[in-house]
N, C-alpha and C. Protein backbone atom coordinates (compact mmCIF):
# COMPACT_ATOMS: atom_id res chain seq x y z
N UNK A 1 74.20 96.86 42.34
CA UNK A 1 74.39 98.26 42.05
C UNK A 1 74.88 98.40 40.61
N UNK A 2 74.28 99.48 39.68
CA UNK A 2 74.97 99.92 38.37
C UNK A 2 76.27 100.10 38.70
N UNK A 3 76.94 99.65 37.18
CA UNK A 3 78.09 100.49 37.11
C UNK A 3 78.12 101.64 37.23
N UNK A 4 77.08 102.74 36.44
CA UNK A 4 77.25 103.97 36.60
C UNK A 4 77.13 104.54 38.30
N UNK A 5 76.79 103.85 39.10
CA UNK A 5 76.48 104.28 40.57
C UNK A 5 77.54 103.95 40.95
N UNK A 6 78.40 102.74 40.80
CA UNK A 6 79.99 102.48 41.02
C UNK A 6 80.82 103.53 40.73
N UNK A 7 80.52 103.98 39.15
CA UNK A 7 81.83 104.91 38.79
C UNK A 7 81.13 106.16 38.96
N UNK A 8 80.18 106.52 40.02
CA UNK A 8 79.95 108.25 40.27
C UNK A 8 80.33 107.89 42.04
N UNK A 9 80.54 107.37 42.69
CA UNK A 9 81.09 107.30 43.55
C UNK A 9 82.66 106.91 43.91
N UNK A 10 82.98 106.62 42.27
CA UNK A 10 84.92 106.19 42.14
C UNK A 10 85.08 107.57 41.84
N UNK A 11 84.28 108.43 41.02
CA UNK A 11 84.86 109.84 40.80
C UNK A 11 84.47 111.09 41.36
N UNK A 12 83.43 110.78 42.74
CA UNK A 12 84.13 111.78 43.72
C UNK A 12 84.83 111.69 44.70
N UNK A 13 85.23 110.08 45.24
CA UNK A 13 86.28 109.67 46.23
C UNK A 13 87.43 109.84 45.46
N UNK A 14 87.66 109.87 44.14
CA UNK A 14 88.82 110.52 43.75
C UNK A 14 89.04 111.66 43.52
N UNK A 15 87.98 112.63 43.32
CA UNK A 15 88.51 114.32 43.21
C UNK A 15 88.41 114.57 45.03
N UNK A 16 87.76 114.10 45.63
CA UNK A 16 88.20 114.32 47.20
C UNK A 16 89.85 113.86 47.29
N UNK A 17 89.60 112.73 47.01
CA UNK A 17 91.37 112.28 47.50
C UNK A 17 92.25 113.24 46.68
N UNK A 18 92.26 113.33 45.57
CA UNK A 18 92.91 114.21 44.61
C UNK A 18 93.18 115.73 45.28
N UNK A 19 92.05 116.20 46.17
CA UNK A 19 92.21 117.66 46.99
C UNK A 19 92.86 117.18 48.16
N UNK A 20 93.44 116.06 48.74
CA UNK A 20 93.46 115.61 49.95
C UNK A 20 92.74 115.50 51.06
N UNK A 21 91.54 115.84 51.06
CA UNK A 21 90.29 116.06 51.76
C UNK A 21 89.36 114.65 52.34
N UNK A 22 89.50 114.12 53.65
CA UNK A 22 89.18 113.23 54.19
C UNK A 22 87.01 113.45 54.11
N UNK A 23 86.66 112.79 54.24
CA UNK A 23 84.98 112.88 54.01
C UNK A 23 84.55 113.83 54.75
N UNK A 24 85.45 113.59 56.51
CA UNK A 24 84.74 114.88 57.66
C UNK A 24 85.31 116.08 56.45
N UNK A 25 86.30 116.35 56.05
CA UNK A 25 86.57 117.72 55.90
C UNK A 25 85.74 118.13 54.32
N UNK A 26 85.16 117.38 53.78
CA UNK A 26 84.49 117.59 52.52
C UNK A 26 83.33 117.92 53.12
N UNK A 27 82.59 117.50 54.02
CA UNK A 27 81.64 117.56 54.92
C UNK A 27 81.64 118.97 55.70
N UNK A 28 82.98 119.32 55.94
CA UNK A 28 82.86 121.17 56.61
C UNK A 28 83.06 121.85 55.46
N UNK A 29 83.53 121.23 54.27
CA UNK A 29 83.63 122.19 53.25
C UNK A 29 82.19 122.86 52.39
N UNK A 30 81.50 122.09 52.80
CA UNK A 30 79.67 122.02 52.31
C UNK A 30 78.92 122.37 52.91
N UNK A 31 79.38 122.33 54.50
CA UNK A 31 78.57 123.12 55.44
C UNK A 31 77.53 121.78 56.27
N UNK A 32 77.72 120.76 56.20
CA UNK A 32 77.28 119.59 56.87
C UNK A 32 78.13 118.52 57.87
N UNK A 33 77.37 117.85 58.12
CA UNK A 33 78.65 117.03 59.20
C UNK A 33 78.46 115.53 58.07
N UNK A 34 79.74 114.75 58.27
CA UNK A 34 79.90 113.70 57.83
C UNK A 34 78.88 112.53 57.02
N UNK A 35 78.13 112.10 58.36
CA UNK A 35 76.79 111.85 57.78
C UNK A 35 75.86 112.10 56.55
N UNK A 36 75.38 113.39 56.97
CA UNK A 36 75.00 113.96 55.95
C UNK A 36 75.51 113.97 54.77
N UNK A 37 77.31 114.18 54.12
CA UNK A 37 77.47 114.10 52.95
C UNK A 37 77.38 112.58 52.36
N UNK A 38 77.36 111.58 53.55
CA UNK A 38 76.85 110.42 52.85
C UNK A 38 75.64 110.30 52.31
N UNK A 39 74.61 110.48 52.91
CA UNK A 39 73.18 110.80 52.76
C UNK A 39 73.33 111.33 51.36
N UNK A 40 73.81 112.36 51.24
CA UNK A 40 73.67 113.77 50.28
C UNK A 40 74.28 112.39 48.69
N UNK A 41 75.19 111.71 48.18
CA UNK A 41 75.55 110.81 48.02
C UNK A 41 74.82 109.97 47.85
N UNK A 42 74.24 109.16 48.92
CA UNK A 42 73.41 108.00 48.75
C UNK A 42 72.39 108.49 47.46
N UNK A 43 71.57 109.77 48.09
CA UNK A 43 70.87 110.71 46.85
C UNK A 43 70.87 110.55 45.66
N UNK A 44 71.84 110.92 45.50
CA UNK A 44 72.26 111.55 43.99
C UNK A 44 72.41 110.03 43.29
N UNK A 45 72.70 109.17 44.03
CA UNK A 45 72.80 107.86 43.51
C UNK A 45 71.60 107.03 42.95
N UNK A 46 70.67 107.74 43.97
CA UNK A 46 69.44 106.99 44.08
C UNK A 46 68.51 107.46 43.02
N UNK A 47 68.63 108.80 42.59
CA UNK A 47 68.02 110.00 41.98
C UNK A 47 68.95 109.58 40.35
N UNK A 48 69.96 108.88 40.19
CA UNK A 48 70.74 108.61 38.46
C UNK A 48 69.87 107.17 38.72
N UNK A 49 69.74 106.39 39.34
CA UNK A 49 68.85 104.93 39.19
C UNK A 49 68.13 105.68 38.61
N UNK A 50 67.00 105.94 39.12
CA UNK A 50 65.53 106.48 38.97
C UNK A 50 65.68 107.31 37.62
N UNK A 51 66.78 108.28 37.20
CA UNK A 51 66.80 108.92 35.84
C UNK A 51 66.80 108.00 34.65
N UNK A 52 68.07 106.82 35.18
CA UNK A 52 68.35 106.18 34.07
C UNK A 52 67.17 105.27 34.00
N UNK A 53 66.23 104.66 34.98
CA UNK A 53 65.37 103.58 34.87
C UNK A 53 64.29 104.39 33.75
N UNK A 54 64.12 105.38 33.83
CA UNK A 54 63.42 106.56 33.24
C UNK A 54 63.49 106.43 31.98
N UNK A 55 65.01 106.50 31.70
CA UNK A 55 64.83 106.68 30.12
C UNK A 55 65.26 105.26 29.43
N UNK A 56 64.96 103.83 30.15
CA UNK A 56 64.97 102.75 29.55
C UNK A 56 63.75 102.40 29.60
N UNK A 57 62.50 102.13 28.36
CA UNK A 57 60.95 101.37 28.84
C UNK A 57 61.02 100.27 28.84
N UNK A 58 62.06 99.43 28.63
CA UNK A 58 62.14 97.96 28.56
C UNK A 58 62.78 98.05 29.82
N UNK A 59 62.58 98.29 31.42
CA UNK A 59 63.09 98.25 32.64
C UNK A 59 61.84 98.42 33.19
């Protein structure tokens, strides 16, 4: 895994923890159940690979 996929998942488990907000309750705060905000996550992770592979042509 990138670093950058490391540190976009260190800095929303810390603005969650920072609100005190356990994953279920970030998860009712969005309007999804638990799962899903992992999913939603996995995403966005998967979707900065694919940007950044994008803008390197030597990859």
């Amino acid at each position: 895994m990138h670093d950058y996929v490391k540190n976009l998942a260190k800095v929303v488990r810390a603005a969650r923890e920072e609100d005190h907000l356990s994953q279920a309750a970030l998860a009712e705060q969005i309007g999804c159940d638990e799962q899903e905000a992992a999913e939603i996550l996995s995403a966005i992770e998967y979707l900065l690979a694919l940007i950044h592979k994008g803008g390197n042509s030597n990859e």
